[in-house]
N, C-alpha and C. Protein backbone atom coordinates (compact mmCIF):
# COMPACT_ATOMS: atom_id res chain seq x y z
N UNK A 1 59.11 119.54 34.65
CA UNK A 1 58.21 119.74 35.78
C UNK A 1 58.69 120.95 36.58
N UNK A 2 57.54 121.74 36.75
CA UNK A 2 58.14 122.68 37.86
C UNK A 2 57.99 123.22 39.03
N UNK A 3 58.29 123.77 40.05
CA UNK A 3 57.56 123.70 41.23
C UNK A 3 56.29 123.51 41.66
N UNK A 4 55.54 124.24 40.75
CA UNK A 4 53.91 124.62 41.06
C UNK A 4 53.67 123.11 40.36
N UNK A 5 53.75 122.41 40.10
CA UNK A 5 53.39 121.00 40.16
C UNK A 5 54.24 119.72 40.31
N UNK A 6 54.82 120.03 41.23
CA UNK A 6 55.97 118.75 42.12
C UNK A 6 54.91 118.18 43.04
N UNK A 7 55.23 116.95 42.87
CA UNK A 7 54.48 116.50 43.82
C UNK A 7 54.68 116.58 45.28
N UNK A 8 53.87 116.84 45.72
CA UNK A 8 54.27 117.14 47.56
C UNK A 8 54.43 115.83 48.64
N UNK A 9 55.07 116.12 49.51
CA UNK A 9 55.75 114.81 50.43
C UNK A 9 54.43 114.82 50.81
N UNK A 10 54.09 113.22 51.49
CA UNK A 10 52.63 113.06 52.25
C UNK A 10 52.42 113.89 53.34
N UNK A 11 53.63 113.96 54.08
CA UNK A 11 53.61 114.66 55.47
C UNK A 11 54.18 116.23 55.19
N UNK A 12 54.38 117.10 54.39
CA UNK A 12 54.27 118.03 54.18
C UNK A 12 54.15 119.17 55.33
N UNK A 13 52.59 118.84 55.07
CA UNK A 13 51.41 120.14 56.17
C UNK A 13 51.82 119.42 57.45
N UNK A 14 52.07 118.22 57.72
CA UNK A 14 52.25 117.73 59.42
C UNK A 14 53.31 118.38 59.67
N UNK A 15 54.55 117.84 59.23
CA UNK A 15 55.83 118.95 59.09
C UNK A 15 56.03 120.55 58.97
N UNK A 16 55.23 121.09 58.32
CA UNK A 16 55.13 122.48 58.36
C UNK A 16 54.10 123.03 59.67
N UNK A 17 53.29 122.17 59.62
CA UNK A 17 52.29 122.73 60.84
C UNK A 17 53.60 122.83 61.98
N UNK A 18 54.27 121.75 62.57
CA UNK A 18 54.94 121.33 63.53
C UNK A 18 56.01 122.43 63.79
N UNK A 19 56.80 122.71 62.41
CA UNK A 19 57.90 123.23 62.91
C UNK A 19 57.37 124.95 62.83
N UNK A 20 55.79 125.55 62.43
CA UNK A 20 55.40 126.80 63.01
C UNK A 20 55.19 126.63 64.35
N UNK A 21 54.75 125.41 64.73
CA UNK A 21 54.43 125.56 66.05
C UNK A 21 55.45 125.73 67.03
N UNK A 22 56.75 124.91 66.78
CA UNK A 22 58.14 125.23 67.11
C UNK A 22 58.60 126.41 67.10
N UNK A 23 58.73 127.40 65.98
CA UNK A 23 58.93 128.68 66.28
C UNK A 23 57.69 129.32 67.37
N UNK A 24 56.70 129.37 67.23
CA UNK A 24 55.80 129.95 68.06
C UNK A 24 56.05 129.82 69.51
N UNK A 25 56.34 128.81 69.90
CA UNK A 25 56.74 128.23 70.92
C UNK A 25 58.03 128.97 71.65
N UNK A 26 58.69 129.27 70.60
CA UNK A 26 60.12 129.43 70.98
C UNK A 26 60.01 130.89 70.89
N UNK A 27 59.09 132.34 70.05
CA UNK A 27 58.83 133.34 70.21
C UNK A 27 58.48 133.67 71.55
N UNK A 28 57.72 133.31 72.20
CA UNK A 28 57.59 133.49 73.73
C UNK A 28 58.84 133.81 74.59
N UNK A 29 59.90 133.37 73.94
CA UNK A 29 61.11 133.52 74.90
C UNK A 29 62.12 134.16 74.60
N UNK A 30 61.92 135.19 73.51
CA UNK A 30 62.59 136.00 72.84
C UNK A 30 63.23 137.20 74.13
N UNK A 31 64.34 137.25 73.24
CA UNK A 31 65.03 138.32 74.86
C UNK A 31 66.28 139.49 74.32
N UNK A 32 66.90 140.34 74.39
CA UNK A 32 67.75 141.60 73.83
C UNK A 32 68.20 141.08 74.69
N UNK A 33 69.80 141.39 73.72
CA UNK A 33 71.28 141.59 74.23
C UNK A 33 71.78 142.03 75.54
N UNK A 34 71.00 143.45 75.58
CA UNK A 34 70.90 143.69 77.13
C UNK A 34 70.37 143.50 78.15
N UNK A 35 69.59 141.91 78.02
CA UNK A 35 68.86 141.03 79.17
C UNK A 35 69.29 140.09 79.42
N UNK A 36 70.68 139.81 78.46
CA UNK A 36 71.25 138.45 78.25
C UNK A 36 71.39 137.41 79.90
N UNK A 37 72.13 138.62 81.19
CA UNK A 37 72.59 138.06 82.28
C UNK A 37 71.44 138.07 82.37
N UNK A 38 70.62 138.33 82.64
CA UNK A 38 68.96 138.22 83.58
C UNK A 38 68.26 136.81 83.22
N UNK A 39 68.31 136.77 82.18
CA UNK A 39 67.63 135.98 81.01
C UNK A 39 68.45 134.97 81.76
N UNK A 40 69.52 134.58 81.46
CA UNK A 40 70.54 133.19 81.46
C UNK A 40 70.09 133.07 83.02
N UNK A 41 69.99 134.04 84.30
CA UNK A 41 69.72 133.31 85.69
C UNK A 41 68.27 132.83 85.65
N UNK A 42 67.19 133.53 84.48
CA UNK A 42 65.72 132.92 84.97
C UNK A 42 65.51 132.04 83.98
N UNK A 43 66.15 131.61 82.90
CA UNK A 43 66.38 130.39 82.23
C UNK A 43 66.91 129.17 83.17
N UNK A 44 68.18 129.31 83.42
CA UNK A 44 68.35 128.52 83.81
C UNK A 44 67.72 128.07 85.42
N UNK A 45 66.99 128.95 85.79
CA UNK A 45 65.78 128.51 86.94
C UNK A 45 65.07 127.46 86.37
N UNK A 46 64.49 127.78 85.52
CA UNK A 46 63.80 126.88 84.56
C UNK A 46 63.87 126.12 84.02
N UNK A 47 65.52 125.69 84.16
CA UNK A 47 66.11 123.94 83.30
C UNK A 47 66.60 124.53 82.43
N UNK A 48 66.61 125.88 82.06
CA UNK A 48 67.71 125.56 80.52
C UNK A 48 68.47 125.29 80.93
N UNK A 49 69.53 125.43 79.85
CA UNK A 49 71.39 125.24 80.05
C UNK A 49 71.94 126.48 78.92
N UNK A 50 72.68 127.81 79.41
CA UNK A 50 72.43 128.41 78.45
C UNK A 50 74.59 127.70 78.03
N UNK A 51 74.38 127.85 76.25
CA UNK A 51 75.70 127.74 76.14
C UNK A 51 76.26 128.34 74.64
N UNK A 52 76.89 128.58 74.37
CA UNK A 52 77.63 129.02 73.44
C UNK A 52 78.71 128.12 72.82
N UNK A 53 78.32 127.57 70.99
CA UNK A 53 79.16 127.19 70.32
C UNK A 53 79.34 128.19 69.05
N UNK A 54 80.79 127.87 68.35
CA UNK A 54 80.86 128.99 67.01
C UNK A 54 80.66 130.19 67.16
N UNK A 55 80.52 130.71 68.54
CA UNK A 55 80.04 132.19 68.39
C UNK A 55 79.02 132.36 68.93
N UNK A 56 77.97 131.42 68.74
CA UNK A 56 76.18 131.79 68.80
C UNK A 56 76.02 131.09 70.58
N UNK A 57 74.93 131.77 70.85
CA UNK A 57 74.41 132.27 72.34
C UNK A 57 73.00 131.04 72.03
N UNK A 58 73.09 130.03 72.73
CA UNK A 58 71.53 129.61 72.68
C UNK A 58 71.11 128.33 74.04
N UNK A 59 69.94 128.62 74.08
CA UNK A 59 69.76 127.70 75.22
C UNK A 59 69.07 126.30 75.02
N UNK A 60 69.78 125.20 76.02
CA UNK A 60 69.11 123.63 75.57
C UNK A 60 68.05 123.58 76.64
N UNK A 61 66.83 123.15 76.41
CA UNK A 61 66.40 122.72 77.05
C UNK A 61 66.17 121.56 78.08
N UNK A 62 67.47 121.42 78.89
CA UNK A 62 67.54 120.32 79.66
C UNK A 62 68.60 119.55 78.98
N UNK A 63 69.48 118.56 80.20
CA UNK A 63 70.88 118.49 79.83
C UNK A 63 70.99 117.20 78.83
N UNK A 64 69.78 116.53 78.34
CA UNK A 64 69.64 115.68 77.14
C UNK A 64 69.29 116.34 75.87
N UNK A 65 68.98 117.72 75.75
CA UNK A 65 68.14 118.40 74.94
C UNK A 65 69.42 118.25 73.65
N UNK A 66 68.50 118.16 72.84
CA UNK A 66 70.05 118.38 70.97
C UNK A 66 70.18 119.75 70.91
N UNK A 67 71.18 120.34 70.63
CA UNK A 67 71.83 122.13 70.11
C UNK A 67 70.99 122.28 69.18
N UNK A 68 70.35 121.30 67.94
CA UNK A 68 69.89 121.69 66.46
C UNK A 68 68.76 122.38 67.00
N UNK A 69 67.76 121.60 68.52
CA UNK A 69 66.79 122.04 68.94
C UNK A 69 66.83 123.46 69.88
N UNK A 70 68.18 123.67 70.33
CA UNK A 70 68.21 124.97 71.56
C UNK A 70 67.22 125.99 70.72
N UNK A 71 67.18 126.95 71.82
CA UNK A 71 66.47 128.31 71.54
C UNK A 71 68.00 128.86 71.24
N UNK A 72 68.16 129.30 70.03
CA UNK A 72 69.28 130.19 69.40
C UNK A 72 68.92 131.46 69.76
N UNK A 73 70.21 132.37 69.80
CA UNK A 73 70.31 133.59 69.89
C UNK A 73 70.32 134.19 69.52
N UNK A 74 70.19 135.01 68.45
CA UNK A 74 70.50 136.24 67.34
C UNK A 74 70.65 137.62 67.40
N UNK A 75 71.20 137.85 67.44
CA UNK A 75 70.62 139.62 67.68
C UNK A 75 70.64 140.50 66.38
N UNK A 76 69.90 141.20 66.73
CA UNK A 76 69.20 141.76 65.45
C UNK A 76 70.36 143.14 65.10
N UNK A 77 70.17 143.23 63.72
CA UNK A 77 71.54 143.93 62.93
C UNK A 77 72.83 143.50 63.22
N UNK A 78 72.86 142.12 63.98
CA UNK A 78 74.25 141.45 63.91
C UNK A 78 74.97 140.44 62.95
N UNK A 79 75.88 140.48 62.61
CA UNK A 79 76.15 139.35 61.71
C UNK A 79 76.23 137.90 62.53
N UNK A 80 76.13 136.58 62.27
CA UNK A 80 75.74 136.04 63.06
C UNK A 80 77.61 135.28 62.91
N UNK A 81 78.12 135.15 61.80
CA UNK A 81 79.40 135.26 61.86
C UNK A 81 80.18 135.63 61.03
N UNK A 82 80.92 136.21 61.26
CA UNK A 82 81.88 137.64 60.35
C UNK A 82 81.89 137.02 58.98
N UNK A 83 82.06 135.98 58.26
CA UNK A 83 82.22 135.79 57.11
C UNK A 83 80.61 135.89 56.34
N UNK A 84 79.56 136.25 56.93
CA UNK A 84 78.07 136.26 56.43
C UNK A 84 78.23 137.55 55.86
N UNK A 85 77.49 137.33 54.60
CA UNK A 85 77.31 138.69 53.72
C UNK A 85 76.48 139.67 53.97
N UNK A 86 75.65 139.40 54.81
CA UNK A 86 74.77 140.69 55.97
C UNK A 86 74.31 140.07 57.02
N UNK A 87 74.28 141.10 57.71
CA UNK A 87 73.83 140.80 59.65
C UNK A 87 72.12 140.80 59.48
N UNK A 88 71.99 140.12 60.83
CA UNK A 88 70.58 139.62 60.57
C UNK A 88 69.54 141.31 60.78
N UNK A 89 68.15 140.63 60.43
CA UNK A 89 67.21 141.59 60.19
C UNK A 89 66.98 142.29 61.60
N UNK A 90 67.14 143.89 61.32
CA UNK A 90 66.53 144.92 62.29
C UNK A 90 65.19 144.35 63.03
N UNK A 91 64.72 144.81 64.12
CA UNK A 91 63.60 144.67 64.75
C UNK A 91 62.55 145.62 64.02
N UNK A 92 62.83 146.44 63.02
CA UNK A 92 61.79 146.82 62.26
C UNK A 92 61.43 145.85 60.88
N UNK A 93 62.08 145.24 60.60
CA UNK A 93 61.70 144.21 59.61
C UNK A 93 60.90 143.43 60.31
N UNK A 94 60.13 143.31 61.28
CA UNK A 94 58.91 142.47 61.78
C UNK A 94 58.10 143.00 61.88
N UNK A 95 56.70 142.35 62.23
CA UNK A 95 55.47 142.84 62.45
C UNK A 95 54.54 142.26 63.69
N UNK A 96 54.30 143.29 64.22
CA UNK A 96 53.21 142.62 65.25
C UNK A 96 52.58 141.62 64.93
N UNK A 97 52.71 140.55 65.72
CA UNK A 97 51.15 139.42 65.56
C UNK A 97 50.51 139.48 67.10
N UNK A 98 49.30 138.50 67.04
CA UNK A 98 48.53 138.85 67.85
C UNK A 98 49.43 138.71 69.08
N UNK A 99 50.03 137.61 70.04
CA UNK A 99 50.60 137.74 70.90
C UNK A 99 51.95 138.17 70.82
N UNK A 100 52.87 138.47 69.66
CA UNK A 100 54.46 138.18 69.37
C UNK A 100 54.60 139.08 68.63
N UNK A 101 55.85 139.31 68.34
CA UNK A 101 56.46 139.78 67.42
C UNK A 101 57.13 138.75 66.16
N UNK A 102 56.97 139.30 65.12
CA UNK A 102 56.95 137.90 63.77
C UNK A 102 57.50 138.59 62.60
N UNK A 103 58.98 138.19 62.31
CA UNK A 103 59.86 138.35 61.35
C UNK A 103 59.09 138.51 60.07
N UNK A 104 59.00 139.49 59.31
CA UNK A 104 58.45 139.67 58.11
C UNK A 104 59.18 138.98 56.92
N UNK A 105 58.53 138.24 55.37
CA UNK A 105 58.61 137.19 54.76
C UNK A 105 60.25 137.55 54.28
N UNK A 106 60.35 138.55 54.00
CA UNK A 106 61.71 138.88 52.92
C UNK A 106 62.81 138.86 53.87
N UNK A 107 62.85 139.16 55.11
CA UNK A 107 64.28 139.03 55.96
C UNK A 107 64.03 137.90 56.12
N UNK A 108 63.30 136.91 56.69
CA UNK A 108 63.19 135.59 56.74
C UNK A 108 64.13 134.66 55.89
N UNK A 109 63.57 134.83 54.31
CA UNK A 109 63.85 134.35 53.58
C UNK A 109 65.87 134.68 53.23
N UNK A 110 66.35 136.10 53.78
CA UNK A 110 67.34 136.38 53.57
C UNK A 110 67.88 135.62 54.25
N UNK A 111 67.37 135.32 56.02
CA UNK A 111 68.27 134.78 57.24
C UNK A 111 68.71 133.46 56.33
N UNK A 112 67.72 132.61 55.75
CA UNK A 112 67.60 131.66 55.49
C UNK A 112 68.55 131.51 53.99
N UNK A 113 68.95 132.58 53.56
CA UNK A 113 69.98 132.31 52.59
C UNK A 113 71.54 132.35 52.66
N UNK A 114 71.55 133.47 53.87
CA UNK A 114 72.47 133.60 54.76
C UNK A 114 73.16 132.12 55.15
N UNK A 115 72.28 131.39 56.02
CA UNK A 115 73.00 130.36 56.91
C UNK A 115 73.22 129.31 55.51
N UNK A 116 72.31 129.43 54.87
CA UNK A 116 71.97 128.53 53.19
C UNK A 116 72.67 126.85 53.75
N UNK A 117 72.29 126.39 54.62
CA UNK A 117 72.20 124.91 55.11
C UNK A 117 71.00 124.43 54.51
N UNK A 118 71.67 122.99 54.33
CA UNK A 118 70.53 122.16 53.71
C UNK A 118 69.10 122.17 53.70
N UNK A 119 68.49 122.46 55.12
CA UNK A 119 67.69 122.69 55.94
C UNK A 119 67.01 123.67 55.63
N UNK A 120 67.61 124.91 55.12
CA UNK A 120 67.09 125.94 55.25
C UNK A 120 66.58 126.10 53.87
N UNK A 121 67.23 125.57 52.92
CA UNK A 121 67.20 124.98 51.07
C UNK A 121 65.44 124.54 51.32
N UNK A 122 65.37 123.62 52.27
CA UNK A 122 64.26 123.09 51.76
C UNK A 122 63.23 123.72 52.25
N UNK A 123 63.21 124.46 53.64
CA UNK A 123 62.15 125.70 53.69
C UNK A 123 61.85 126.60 52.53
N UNK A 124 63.39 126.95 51.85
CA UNK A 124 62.76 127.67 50.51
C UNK A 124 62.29 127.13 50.06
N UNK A 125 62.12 125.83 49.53
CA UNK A 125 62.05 125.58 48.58
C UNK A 125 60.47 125.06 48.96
N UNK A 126 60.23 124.80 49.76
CA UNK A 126 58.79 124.89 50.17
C UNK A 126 58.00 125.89 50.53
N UNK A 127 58.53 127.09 50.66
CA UNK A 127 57.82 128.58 50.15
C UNK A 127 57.33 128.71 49.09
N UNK A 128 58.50 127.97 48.01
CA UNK A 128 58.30 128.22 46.85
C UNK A 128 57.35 127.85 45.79
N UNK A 129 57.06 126.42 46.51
CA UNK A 129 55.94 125.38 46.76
C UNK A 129 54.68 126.25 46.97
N UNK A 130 54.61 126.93 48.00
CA UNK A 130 53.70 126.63 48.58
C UNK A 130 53.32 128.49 47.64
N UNK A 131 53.73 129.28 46.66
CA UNK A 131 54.00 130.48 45.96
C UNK A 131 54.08 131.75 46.93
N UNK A 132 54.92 131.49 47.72
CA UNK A 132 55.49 132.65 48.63
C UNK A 132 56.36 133.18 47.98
N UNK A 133 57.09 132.46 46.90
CA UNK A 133 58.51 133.12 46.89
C UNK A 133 58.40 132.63 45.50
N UNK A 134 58.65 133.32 44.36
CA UNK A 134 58.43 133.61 42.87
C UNK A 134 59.63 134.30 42.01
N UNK A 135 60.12 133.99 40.78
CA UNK A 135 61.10 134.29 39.70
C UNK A 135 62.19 135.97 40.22
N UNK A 136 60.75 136.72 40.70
CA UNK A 136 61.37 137.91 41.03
C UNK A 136 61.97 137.98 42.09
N UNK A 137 61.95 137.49 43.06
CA UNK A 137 62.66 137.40 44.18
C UNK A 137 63.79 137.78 44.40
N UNK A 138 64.65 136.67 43.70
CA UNK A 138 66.19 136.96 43.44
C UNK A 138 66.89 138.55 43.21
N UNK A 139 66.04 139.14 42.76
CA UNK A 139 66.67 141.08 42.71
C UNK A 139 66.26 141.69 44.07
N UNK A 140 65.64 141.00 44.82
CA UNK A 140 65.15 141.46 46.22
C UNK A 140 66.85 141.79 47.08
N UNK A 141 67.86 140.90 46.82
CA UNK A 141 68.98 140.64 47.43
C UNK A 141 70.09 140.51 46.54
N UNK A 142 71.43 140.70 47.52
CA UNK A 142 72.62 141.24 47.30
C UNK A 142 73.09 140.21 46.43
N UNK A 143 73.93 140.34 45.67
CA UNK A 143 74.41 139.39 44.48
C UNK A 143 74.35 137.80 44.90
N UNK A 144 75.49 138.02 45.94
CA UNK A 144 75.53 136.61 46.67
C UNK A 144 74.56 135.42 46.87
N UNK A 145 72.94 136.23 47.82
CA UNK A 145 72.22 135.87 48.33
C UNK A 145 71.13 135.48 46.84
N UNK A 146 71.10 136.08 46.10
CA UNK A 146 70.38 135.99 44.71
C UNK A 146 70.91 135.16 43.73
N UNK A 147 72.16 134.79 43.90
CA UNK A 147 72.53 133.44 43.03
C UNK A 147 71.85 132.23 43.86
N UNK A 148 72.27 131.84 45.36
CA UNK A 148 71.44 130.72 46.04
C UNK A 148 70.35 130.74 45.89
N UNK A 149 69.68 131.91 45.72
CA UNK A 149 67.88 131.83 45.66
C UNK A 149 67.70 131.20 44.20
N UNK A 150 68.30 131.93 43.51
CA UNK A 150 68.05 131.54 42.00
C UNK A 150 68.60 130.23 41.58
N UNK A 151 69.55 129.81 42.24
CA UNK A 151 69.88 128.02 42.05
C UNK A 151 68.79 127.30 42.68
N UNK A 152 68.23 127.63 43.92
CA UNK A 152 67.24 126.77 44.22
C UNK A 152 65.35 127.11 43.39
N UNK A 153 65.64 128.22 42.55
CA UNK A 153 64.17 128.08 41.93
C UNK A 153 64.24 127.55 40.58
N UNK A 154 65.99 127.29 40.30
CA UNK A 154 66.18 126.30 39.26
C UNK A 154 66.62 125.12 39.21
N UNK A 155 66.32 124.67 40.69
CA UNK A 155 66.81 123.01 40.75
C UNK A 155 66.04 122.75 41.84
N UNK A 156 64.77 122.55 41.92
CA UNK A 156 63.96 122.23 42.98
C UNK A 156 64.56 121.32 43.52
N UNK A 157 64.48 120.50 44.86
CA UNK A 157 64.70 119.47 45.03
C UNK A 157 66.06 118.94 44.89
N UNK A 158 67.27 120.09 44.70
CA UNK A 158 68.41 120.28 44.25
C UNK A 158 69.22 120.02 45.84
């Protein structure tokens, strides 16, 4: 059996609808390095809590809020931590959308091989699903990043 005919979870599209809407949500509040102090006093006007674990910069929404959920920080052409095999995608690897700015498919897919958490396995692997992301892919990226891609378009569900 192979991707293009795995059977799909029931809740799928509820789940995928949800967690675009989550990023969308969380695009609105996008902010540069050099707004960081500004940002952290009119955030936290607003109930965040801004805090920093491992390195990474991100804010909870309110002092029950989970870290998995904060608005994370990233900054763009940074590595997110020194042992990552490339720093995240330039602000030219995106594209205008109607209200936002919106990470284009191939850095996406890199961020997402980068952090290569469980989590992020199964977004691929529901790209892959869904034929975003196809055999050729894997030469798109650096040795490293092209073995994980290529283990997960040979072990779906892996």
């Amino acid at each position: 059996m192979n991707a293009t005919t795995m059977p799909w979870p029931v809740d799928i599209m509820d789940r995928m609808v949800r967690a675009v809407e989550k990023v969308r949500e969380r695009l609105f509040r996008l902010i540069r390095r050099a707004d960081l102090e500004s940002v952290i006093a009119a955030m936290e006007a607003d109930g965040f809590i801004f805090a920093n674990a491992y390195g990474v910069d991100f804010f909870l929404d309110g002092i029950n809020a989970k870290r998995s959920e904060g608005v994370h920080r990233l900054y763009a052409g940074e590595k997110v931590k020194e042992t990552d095999p490339v720093p995240t995608p330039l602000l030219s690897e995106s594209e205008r959308g109607a209200a936002f700015q919106v990470i284009s498919l191939e850095p996406l897919v890199r961020m997402k091989l980068v952090s290569n958490r469980r989590k992020d396995q199964v977004h691929l692997e529901e790209m892959i699903q869904l034929g975003l992301i196809d055999e050729s892919w894997p030469a798109r990226f650096p040795l490293v990043l092209a073995e994980r891609l290529q283990h997960i378009l040979d072990t779906p569900g892996g």
